[in-house]
PDB file of N, CA and C in Angstrom:
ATOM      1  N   UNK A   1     -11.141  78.357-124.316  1.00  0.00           N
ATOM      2  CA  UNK A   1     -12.445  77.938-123.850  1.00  0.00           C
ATOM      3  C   UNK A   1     -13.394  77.912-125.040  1.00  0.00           C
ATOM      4  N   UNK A   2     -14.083  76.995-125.107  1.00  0.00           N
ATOM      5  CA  UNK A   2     -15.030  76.797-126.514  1.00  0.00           C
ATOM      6  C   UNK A   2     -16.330  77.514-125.952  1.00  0.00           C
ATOM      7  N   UNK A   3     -16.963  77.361-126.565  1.00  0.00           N
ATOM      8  CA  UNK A   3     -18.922  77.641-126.757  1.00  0.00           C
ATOM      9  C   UNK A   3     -19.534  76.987-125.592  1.00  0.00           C
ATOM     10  N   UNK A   4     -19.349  75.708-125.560  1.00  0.00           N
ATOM     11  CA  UNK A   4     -19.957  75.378-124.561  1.00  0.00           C
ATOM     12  C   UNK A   4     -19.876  74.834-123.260  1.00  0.00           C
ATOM     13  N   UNK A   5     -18.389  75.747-123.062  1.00  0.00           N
ATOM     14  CA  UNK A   5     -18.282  76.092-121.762  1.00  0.00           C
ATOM     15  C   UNK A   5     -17.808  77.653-121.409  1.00  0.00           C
ATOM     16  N   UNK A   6     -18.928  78.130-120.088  1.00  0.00           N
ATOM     17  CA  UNK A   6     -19.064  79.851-119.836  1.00  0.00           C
ATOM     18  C   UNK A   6     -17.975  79.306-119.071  1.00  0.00           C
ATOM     19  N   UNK A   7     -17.160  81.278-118.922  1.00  0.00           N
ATOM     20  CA  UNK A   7     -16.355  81.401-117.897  1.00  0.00           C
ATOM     21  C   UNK A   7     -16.959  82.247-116.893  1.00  0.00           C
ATOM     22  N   UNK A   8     -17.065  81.773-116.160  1.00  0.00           N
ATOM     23  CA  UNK A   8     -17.810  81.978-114.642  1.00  0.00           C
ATOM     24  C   UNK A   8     -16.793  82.230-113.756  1.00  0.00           C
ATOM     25  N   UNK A   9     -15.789  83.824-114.034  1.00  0.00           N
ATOM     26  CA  UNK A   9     -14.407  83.490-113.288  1.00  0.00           C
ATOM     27  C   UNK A   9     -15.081  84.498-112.381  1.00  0.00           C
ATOM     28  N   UNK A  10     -16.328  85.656-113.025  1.00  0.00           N
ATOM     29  CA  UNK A  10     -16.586  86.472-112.711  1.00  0.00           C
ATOM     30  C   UNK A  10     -17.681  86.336-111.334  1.00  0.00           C
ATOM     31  N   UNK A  11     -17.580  86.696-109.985  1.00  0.00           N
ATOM     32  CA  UNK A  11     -18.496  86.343-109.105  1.00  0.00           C
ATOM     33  C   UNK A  11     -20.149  86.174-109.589  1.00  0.00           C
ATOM     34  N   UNK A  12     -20.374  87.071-109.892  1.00  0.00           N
ATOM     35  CA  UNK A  12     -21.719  87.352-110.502  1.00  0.00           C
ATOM     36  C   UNK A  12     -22.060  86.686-111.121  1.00  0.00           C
ATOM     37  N   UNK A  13     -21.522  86.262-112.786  1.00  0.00           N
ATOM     38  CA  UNK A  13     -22.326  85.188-113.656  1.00  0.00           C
ATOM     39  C   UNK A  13     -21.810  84.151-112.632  1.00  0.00           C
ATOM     40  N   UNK A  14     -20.630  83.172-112.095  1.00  0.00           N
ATOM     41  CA  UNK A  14     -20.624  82.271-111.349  1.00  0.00           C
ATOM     42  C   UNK A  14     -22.350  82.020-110.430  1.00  0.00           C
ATOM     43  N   UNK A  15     -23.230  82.974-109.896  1.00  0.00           N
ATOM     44  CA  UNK A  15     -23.666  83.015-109.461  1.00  0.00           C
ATOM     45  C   UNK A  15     -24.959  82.525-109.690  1.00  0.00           C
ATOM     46  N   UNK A  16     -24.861  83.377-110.460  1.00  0.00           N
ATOM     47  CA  UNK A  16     -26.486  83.647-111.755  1.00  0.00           C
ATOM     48  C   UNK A  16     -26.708  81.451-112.478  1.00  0.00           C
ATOM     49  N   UNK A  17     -25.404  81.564-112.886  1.00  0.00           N
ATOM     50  CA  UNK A  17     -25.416  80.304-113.650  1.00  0.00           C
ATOM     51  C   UNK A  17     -25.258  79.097-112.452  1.00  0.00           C
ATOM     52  N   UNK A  18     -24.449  79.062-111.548  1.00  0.00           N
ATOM     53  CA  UNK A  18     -24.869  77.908-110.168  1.00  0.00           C
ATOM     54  C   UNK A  18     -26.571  77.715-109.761  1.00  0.00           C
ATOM     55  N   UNK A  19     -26.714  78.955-109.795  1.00  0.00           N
ATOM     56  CA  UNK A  19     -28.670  78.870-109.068  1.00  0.00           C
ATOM     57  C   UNK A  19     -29.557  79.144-110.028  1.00  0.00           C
ATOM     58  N   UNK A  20     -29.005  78.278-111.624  1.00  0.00           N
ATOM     59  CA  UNK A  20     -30.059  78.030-112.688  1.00  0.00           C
ATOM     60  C   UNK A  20     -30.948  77.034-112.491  1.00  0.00           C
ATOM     61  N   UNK A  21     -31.770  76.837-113.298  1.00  0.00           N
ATOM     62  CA  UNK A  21     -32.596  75.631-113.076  1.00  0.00           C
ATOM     63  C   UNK A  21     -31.320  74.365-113.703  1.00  0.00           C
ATOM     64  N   UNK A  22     -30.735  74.711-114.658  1.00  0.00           N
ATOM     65  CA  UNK A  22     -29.821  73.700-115.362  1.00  0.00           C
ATOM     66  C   UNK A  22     -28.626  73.125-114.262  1.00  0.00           C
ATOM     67  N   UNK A  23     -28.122  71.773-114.089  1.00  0.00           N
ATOM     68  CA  UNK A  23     -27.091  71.366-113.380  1.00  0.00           C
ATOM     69  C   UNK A  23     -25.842  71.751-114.397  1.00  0.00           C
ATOM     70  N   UNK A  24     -24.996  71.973-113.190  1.00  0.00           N
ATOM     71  CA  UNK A  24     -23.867  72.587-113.864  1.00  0.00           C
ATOM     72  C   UNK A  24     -22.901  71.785-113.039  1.00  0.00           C
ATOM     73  N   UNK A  25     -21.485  71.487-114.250  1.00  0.00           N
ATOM     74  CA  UNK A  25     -20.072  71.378-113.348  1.00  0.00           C
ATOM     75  C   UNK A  25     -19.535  72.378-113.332  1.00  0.00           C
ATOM     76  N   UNK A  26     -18.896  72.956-112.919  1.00  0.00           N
ATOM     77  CA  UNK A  26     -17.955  73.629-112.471  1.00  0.00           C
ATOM     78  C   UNK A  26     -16.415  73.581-112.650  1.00  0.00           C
ATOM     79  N   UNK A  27     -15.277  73.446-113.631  1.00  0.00           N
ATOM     80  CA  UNK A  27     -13.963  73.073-112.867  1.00  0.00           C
ATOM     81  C   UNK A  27     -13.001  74.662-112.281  1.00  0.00           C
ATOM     82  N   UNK A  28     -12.794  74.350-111.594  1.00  0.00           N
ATOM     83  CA  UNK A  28     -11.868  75.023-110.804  1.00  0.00           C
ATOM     84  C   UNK A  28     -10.220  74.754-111.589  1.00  0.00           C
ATOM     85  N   UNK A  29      -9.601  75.923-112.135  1.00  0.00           N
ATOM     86  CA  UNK A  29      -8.800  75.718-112.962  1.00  0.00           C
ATOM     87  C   UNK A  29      -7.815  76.844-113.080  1.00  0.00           C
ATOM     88  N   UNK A  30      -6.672  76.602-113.852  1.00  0.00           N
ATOM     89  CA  UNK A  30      -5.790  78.023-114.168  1.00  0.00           C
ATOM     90  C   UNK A  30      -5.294  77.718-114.894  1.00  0.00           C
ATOM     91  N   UNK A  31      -4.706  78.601-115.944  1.00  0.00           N
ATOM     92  CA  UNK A  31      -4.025  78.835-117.123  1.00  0.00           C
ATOM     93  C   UNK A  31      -3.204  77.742-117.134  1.00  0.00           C
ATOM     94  N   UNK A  32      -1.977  77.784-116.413  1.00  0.00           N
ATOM     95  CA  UNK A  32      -0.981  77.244-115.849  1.00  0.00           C
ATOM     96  C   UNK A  32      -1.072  75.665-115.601  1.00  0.00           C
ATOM     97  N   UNK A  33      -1.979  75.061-115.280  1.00  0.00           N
ATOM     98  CA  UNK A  33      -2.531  73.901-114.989  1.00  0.00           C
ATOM     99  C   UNK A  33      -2.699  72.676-116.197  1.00  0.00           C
ATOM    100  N   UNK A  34      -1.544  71.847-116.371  1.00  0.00           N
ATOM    101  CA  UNK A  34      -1.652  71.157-117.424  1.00  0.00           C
ATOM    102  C   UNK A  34      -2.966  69.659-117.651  1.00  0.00           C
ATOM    103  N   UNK A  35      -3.185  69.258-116.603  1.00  0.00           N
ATOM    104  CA  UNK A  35      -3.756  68.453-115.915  1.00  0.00           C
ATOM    105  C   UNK A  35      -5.695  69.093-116.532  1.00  0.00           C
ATOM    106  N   UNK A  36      -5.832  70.331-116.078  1.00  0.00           N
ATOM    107  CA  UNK A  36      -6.971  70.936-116.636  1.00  0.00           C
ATOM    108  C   UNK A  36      -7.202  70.933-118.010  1.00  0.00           C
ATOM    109  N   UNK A  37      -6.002  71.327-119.225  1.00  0.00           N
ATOM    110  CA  UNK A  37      -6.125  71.420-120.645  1.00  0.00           C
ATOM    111  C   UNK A  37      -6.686  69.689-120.891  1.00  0.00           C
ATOM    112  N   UNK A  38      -5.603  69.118-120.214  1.00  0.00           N
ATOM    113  CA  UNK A  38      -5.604  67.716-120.525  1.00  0.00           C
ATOM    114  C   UNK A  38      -7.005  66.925-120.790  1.00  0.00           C
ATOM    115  N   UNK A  39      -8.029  67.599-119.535  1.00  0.00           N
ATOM    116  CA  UNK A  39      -9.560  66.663-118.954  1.00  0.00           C
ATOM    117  C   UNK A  39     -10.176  67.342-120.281  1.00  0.00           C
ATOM    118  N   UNK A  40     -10.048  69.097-120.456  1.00  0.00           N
ATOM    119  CA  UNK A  40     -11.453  69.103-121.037  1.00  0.00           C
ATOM    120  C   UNK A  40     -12.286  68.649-122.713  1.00  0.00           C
ATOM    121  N   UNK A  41     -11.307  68.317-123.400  1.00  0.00           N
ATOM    122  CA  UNK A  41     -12.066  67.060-124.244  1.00  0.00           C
ATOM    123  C   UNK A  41     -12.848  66.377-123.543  1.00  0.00           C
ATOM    124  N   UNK A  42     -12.456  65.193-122.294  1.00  0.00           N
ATOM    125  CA  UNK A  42     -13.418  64.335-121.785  1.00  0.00           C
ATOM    126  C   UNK A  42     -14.510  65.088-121.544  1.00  0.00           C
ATOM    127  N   UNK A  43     -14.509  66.393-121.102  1.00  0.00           N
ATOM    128  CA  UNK A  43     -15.511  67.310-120.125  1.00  0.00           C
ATOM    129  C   UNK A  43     -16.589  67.750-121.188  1.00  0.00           C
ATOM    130  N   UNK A  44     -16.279  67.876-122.641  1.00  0.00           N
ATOM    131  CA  UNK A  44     -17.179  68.298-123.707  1.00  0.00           C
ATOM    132  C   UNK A  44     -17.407  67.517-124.418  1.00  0.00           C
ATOM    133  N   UNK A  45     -17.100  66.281-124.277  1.00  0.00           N
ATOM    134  CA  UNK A  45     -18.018  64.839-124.984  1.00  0.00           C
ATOM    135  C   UNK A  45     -18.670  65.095-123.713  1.00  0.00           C
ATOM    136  N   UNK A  46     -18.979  64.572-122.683  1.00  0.00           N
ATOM    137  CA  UNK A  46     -19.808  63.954-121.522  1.00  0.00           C
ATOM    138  C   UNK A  46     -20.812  65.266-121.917  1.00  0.00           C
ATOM    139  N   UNK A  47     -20.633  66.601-121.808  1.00  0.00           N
ATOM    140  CA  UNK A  47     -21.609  67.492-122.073  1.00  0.00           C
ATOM    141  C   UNK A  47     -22.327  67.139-122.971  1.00  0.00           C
ATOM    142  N   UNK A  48     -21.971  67.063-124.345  1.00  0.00           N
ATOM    143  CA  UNK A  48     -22.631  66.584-125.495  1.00  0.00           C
ATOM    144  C   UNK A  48     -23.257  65.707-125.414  1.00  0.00           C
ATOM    145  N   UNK A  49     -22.601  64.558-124.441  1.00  0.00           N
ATOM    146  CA  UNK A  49     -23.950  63.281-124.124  1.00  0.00           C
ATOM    147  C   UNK A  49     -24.944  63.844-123.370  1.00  0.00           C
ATOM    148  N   UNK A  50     -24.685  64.231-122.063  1.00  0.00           N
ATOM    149  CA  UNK A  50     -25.573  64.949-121.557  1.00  0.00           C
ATOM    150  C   UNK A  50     -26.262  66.374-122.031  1.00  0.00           C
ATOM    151  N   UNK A  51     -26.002  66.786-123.210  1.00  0.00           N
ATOM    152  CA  UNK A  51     -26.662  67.572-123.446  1.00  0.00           C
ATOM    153  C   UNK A  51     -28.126  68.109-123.325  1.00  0.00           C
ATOM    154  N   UNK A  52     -28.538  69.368-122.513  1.00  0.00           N
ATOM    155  CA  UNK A  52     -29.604  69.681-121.792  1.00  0.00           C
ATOM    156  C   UNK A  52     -30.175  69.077-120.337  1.00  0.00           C
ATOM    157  N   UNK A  53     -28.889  68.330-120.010  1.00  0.00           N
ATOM    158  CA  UNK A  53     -29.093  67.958-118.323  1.00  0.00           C
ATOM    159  C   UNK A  53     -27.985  68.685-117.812  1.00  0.00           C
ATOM    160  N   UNK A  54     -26.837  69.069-118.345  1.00  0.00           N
ATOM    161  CA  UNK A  54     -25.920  69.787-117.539  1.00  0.00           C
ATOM    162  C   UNK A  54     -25.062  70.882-118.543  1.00  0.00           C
ATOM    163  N   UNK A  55     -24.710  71.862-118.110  1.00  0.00           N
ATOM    164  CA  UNK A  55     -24.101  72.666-118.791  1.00  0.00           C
ATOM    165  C   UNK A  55     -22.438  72.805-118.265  1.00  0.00           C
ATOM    166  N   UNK A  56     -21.949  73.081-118.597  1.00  0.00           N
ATOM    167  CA  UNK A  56     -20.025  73.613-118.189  1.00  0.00           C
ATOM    168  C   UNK A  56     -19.881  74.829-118.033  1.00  0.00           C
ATOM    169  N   UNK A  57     -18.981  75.362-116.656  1.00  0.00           N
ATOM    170  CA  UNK A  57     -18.430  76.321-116.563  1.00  0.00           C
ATOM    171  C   UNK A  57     -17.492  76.476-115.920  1.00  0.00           C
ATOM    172  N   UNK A  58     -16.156  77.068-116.281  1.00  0.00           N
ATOM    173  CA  UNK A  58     -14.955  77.812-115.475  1.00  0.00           C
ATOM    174  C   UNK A  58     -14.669  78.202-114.819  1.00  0.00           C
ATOM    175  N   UNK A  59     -13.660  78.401-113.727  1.00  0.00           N
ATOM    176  CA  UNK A  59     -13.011  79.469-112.477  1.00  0.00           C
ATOM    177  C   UNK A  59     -11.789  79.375-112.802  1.00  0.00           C
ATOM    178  N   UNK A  60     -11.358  80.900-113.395  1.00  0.00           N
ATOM    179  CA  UNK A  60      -9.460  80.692-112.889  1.00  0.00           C
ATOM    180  C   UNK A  60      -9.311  81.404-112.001  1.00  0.00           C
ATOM    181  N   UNK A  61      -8.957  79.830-110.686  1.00  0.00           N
ATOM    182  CA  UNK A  61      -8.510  80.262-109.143  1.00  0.00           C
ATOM    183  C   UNK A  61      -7.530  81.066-109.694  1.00  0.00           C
ATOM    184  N   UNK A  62      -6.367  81.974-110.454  1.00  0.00           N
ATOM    185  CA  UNK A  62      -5.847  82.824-110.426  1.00  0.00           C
ATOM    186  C   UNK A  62      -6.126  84.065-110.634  1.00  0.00           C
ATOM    187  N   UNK A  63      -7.811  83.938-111.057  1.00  0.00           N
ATOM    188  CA  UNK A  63      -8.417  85.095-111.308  1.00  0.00           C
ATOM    189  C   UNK A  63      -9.498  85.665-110.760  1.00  0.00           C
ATOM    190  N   UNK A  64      -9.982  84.701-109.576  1.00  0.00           N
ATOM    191  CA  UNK A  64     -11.065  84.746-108.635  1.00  0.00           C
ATOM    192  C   UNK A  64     -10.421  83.844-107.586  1.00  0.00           C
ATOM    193  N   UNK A  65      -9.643  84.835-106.662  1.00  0.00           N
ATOM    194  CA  UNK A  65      -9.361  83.638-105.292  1.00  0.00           C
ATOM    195  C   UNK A  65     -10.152  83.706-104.100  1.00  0.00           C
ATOM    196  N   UNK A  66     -11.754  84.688-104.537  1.00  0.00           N
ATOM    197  CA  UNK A  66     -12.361  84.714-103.699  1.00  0.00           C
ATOM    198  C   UNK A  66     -13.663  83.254-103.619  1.00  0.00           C
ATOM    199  N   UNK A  67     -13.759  83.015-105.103  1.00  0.00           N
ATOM    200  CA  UNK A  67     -14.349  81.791-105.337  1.00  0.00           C
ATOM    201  C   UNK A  67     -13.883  80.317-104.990  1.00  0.00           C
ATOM    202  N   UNK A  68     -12.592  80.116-105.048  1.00  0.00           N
ATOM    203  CA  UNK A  68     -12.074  79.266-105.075  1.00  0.00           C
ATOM    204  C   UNK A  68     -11.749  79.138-103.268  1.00  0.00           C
ATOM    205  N   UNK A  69     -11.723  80.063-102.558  1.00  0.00           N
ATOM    206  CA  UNK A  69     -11.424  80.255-101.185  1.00  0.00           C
ATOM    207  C   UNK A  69     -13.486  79.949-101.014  1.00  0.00           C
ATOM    208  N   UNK A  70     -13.951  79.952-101.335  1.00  0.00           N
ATOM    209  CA  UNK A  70     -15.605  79.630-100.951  1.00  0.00           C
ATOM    210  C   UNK A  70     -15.891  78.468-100.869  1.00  0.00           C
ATOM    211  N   UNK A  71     -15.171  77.832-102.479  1.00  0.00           N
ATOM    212  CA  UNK A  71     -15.726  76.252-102.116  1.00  0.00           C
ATOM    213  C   UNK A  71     -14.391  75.346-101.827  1.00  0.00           C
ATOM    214  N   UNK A  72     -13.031  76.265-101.091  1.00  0.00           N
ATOM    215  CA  UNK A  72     -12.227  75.391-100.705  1.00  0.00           C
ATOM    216  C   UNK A  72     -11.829  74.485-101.211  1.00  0.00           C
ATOM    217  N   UNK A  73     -11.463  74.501-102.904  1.00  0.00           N
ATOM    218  CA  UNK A  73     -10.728  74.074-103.578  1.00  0.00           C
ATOM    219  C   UNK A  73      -9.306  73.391-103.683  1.00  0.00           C
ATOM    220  N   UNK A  74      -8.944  72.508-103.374  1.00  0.00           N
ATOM    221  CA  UNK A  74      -8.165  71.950-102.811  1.00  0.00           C
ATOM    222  C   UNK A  74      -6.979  71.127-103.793  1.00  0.00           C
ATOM    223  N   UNK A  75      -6.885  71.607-104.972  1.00  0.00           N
ATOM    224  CA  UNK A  75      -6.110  71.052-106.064  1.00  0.00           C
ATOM    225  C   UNK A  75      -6.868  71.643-107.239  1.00  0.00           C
ATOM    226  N   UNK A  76      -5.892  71.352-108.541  1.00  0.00           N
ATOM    227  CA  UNK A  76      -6.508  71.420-109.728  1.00  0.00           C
ATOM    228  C   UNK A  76      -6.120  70.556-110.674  1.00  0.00           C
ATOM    229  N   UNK A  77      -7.295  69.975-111.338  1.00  0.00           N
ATOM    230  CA  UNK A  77      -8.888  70.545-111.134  1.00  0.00           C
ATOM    231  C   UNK A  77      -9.589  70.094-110.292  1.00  0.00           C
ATOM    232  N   UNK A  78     -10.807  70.929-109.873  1.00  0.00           N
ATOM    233  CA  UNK A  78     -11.803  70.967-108.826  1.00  0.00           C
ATOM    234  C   UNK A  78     -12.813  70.810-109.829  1.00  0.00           C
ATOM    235  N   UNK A  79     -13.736  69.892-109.980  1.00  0.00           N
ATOM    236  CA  UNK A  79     -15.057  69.866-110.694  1.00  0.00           C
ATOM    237  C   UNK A  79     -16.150  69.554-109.171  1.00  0.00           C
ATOM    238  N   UNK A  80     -16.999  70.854-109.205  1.00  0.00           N
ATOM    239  CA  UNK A  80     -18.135  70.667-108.475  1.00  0.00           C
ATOM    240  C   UNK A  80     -19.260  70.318-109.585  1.00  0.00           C
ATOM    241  N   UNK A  81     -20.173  69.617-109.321  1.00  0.00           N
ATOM    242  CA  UNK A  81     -21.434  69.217-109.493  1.00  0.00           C
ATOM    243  C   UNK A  81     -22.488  70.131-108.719  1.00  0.00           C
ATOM    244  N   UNK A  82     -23.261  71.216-109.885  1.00  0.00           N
ATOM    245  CA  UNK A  82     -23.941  71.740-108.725  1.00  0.00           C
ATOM    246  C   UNK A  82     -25.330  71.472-109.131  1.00  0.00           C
ATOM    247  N   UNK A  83     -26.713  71.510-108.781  1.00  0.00           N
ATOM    248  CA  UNK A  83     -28.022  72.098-109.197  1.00  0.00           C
ATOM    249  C   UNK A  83     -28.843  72.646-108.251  1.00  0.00           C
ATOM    250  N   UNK A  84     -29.122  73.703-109.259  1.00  0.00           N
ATOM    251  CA  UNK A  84     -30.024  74.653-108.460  1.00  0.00           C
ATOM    252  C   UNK A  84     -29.127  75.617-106.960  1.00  0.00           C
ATOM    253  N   UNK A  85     -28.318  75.645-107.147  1.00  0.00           N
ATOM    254  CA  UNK A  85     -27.356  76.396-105.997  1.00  0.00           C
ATOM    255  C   UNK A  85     -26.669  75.670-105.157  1.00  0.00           C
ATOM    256  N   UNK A  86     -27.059  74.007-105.064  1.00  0.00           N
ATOM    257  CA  UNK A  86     -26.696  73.621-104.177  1.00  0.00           C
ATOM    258  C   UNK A  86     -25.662  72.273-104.780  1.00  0.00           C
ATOM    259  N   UNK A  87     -24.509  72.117-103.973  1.00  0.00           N
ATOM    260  CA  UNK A  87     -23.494  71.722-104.412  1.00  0.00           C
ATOM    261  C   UNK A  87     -23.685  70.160-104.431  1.00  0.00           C
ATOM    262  N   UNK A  88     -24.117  69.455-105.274  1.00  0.00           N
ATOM    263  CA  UNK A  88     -24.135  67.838-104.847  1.00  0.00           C
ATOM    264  C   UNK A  88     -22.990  67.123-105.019  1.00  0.00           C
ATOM    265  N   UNK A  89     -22.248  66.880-105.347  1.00  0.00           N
ATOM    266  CA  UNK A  89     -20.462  66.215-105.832  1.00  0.00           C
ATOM    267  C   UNK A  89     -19.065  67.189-105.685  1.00  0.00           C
ATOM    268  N   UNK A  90     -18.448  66.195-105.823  1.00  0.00           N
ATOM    269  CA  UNK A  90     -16.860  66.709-106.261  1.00  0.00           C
ATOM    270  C   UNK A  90     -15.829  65.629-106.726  1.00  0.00           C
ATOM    271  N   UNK A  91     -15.067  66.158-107.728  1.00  0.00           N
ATOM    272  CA  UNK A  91     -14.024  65.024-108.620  1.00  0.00           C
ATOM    273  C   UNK A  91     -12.998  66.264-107.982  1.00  0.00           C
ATOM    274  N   UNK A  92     -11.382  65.709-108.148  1.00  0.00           N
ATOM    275  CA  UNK A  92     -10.390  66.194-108.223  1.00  0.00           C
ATOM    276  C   UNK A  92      -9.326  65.136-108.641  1.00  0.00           C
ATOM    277  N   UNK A  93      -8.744  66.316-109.725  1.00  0.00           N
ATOM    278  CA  UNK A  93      -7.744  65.862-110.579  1.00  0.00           C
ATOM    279  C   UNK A  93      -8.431  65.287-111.867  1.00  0.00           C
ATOM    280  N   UNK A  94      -7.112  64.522-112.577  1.00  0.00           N
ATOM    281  CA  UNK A  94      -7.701  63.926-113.849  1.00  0.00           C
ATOM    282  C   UNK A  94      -8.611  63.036-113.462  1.00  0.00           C
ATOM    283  N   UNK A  95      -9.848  63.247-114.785  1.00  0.00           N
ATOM    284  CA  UNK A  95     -10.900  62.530-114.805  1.00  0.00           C
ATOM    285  C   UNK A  95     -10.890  62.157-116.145  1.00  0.00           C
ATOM    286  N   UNK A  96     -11.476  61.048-116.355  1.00  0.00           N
ATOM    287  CA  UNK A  96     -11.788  60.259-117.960  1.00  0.00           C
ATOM    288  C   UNK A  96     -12.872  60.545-118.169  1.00  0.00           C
ATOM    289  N   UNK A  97     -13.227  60.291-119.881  1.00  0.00           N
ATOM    290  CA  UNK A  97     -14.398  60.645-120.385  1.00  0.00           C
ATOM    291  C   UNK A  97     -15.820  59.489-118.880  1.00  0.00           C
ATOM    292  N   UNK A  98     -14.858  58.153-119.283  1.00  0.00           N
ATOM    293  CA  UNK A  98     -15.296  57.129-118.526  1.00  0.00           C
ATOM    294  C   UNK A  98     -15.944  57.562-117.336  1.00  0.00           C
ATOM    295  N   UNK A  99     -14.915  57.738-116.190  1.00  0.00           N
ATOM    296  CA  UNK A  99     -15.277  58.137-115.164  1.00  0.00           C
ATOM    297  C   UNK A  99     -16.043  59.827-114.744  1.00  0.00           C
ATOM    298  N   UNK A 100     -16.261  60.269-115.667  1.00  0.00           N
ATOM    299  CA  UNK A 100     -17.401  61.822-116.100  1.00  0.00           C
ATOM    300  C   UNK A 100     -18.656  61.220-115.922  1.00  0.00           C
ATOM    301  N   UNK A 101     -18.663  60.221-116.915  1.00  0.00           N
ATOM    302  CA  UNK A 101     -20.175  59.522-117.189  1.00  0.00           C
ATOM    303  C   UNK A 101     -20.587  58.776-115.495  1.00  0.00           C
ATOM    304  N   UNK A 102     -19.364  58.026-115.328  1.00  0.00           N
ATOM    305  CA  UNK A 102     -20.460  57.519-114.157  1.00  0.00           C
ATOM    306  C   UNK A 102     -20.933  58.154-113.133  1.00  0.00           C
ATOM    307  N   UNK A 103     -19.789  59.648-113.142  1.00  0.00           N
ATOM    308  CA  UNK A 103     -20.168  60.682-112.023  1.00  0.00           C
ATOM    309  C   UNK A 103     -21.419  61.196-112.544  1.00  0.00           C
ATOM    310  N   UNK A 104     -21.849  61.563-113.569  1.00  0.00           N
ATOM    311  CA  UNK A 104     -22.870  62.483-113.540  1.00  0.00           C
ATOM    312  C   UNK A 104     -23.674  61.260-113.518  1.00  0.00           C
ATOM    313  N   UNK A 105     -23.767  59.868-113.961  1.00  0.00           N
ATOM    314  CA  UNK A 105     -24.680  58.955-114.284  1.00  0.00           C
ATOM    315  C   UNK A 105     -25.527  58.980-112.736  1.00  0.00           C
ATOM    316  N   UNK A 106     -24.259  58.454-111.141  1.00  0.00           N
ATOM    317  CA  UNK A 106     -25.163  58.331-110.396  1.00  0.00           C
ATOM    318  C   UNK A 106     -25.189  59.555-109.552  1.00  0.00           C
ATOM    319  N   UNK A 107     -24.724  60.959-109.790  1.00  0.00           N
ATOM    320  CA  UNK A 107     -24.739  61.905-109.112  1.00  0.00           C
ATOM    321  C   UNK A 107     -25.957  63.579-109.686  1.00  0.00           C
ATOM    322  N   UNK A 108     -25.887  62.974-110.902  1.00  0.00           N
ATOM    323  CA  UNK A 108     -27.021  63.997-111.666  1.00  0.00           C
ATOM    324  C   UNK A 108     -28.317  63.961-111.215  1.00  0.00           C
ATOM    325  N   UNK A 109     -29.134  65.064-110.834  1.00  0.00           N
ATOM    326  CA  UNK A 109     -30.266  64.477-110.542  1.00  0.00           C
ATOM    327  C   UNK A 109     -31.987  64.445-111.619  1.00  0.00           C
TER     328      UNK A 109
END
C-alpha cells in the first residue's frame, strides 16, 4: 500500500475517514486477490488527477469481515464512492484508469 492510500481495515479510522469532509473510494480487497493488485495503478493516477477531490482507502475483507458484511460486498474488488458518510456509487471488479475517470467524473460531487 503506498502513501496515498490509508488502510481503513480498522473499524474506527474506516469511520473517521468515510464521514470526512473529503470524498473517498473505498476498495474492498484481500491480499490474495489478484484482480485488486492489478486496478491499483489505475486507482493512483485517477487520485492524482483528482487530487484534493477524493482521497483512497482500503478494507482487507480478510481482516475486517465485519465491514465488508456492512456494505455487503459482493466480489473483489468492491470500490464504494463515499462523501461525507454517505455512500453515493459502486464499481466491482476490474476497472480502467478510463473507466475511474468517468466514474468519479459523473458520480463525484
Amino acid at each position: 500500500m503506498t502513501s496515498l492510500i490509508t488502510d481503513l481495515t480498522e473499524t474506527v479510522v474506516f469511520d473517521l475517514k468515510v464521514n470526512s469532509e473529503a470524498a473517498v473510494i473505498v476498495k474492498f480487497q484481500s491480499e490474495s486477490c489478484v484482480i485488486c493488485k492489478k486496478i491499483e495503478p489505475f486507482l493512483l493516477a485517477v487520485a492524482k488527477q483528482f487530487s484534493g477531490q477524493v482521497d483512497l482507502g482500503d478494507v482487507d475483507v480478510e481482516k475486517n469481515e465485519k465491514l465488508a458484511s456492512r456494505y455487503q460486498e459482493r466480489g473483489l474488488p468492491t470500490l464504494i464512492l463515499f462523501n461525507r458518510g454517505q455512500e453515493i456509487s459502486r464499481r466491482y471488479g476490474f476497472q480502467t484508469g478510463g473507466m475511474l475517470r468517468d466514474w468519479l467524473r459523473q458520480d463525484l460531487p
